[in-house]
N, C-alpha and C. Protein backbone atom coordinates (compact mmCIF):
# COMPACT_ATOMS: atom_id res chain seq x y z
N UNK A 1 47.78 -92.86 -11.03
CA UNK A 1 47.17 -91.80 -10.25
C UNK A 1 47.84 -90.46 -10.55
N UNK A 2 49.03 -90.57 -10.68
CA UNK A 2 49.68 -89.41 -11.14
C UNK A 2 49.18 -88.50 -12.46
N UNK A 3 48.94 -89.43 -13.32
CA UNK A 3 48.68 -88.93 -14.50
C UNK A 3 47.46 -88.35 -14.65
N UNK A 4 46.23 -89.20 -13.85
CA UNK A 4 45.32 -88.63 -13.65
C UNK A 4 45.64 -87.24 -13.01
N UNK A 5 45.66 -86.47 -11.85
CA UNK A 5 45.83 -85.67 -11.31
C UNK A 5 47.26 -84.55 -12.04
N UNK A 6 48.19 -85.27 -13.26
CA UNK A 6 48.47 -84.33 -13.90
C UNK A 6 47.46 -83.75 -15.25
N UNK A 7 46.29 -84.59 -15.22
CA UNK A 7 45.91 -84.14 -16.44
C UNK A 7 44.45 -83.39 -15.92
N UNK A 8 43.88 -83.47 -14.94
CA UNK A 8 43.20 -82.49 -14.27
C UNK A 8 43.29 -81.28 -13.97
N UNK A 9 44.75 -81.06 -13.50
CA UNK A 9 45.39 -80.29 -13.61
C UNK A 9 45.27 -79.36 -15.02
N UNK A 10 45.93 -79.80 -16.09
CA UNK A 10 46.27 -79.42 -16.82
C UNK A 10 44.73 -78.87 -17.50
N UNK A 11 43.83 -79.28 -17.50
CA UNK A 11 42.60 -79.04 -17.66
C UNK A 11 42.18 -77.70 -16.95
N UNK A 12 42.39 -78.24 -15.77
CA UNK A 12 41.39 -77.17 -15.12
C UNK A 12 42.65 -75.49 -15.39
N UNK A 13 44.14 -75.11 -15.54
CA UNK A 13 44.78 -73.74 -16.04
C UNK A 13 44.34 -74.18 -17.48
N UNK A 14 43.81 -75.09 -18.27
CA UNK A 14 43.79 -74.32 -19.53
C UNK A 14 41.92 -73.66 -19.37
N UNK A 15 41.01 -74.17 -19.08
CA UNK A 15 39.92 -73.82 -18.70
C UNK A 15 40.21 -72.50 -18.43
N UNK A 16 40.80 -72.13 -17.59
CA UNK A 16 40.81 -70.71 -16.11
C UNK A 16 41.81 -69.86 -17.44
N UNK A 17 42.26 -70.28 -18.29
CA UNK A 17 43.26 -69.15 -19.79
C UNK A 17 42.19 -69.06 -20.68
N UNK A 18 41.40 -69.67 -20.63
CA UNK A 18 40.34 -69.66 -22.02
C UNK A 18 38.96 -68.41 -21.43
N UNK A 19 38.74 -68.82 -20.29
CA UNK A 19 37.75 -67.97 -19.51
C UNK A 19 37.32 -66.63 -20.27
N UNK A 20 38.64 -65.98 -20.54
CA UNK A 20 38.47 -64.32 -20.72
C UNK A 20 38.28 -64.36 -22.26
N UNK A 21 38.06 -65.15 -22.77
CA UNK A 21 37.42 -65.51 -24.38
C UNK A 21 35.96 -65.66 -24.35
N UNK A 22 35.90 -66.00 -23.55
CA UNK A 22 34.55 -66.38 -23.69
C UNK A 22 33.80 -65.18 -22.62
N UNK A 23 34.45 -64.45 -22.14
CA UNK A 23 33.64 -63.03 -21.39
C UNK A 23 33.12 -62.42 -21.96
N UNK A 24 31.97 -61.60 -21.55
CA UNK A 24 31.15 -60.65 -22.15
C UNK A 24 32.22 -59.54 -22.14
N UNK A 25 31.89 -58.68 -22.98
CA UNK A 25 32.31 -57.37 -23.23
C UNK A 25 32.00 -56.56 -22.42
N UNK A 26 30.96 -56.28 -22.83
CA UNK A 26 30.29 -54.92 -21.94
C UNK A 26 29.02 -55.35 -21.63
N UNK A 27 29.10 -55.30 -20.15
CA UNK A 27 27.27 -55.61 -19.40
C UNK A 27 26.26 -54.88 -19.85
N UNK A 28 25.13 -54.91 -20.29
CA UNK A 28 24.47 -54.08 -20.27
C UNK A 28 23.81 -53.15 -18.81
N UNK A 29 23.81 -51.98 -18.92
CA UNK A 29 23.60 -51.57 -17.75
C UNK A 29 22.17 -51.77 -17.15
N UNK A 30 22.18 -51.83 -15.65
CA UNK A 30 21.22 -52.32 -14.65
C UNK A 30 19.92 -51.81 -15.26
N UNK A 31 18.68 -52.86 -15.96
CA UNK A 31 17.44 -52.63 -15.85
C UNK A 31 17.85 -52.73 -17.50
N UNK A 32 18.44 -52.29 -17.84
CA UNK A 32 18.21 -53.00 -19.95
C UNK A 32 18.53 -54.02 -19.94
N UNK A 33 17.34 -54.70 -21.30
CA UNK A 33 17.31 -56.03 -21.42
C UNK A 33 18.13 -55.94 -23.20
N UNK A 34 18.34 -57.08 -23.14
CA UNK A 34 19.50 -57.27 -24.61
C UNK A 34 18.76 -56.87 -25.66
N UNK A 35 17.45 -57.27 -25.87
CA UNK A 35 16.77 -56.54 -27.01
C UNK A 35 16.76 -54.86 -27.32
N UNK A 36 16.33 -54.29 -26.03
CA UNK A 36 16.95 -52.80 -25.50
C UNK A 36 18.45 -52.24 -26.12
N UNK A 37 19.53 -52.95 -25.67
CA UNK A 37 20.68 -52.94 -26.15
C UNK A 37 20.73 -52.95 -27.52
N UNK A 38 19.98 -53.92 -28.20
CA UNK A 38 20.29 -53.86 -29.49
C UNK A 38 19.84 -53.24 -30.44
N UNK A 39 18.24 -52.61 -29.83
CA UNK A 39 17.50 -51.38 -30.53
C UNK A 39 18.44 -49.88 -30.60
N UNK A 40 19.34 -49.92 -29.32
CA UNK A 40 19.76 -48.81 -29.60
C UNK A 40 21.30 -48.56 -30.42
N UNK A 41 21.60 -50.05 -30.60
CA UNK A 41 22.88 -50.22 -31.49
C UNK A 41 22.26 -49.50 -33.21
N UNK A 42 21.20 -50.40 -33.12
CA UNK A 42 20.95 -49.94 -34.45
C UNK A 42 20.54 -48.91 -34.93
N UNK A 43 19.48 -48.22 -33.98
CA UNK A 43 19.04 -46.78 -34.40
C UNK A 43 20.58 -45.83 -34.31
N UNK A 44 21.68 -46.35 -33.49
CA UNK A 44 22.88 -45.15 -33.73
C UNK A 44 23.33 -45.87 -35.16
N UNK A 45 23.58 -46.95 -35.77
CA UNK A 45 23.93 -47.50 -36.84
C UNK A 45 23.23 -46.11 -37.90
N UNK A 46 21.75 -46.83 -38.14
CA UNK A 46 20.96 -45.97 -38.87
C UNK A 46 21.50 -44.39 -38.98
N UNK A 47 21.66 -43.56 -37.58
CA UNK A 47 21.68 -42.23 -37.59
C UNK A 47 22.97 -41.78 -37.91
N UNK A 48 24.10 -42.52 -37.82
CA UNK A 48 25.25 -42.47 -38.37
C UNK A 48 25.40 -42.44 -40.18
N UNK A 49 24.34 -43.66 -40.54
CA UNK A 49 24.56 -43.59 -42.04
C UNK A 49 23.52 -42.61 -42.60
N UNK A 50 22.52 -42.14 -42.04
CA UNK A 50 21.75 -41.06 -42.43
C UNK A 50 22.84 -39.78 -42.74
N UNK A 51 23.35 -39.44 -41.71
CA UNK A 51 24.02 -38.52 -41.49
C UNK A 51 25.42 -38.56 -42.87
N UNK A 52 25.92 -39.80 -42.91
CA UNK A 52 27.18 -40.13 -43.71
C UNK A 52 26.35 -39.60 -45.60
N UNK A 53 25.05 -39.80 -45.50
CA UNK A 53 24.50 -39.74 -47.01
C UNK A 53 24.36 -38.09 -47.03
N UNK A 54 23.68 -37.57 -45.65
CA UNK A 54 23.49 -35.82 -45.83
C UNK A 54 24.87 -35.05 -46.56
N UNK A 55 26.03 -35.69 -45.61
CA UNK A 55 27.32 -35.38 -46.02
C UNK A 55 27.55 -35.40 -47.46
N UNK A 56 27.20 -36.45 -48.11
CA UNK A 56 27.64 -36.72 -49.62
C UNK A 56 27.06 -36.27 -50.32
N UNK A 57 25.66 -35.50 -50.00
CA UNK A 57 24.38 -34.57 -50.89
C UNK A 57 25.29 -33.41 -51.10
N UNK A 58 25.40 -33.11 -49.50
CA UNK A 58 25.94 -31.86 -49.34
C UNK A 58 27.33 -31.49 -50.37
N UNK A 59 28.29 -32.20 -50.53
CA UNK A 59 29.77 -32.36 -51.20
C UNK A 59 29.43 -32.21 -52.41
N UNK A 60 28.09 -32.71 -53.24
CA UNK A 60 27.69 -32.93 -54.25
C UNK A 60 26.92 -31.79 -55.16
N UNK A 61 26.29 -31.50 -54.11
CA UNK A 61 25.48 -29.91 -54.34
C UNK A 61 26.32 -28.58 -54.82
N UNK A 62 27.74 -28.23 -54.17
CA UNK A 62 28.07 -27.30 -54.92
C UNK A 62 28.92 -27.43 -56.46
N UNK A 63 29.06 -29.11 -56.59
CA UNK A 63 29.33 -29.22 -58.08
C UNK A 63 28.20 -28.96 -58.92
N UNK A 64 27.20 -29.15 -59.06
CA UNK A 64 26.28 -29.34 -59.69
C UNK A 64 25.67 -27.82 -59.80
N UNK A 65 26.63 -26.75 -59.03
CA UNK A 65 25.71 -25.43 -59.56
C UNK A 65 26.92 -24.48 -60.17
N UNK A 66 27.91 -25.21 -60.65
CA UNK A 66 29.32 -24.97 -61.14
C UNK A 66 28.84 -24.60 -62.25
């Protein structure tokens, strides 16, 4: 009986240490749905690398009139 109830034990603090592994990050806020969330991950993805290529036109442009 002991062993039982030490190994329940031991179960249930490693369970309750593992918990915060397996937590969400960040909730999405009240009324967006995850698809929502993820449309707008990507359109900032997209507008970030749009932006990263303008940059490299731009860097590029005053060699080319050297």
């Amino acid at each position: 009986m002991k062993k039982l109830l030490t190994l329940i034990f031991a179960l249930a603090v490693a369970f309750s240490l593992t918990m915060p592994a397996f937590a969400q990050e960040a909730a999405p806020a009240a009324g967006e749905t995850k698809a929502e969330t993820k449309a707008e991950k990507k359109k900032e993805k997209k507008k970030k690398k749009k932006e990263a290529k303008e940059e490299k036109k731009e860097e590029t442009k005053p060699a080319e009139t050297k």
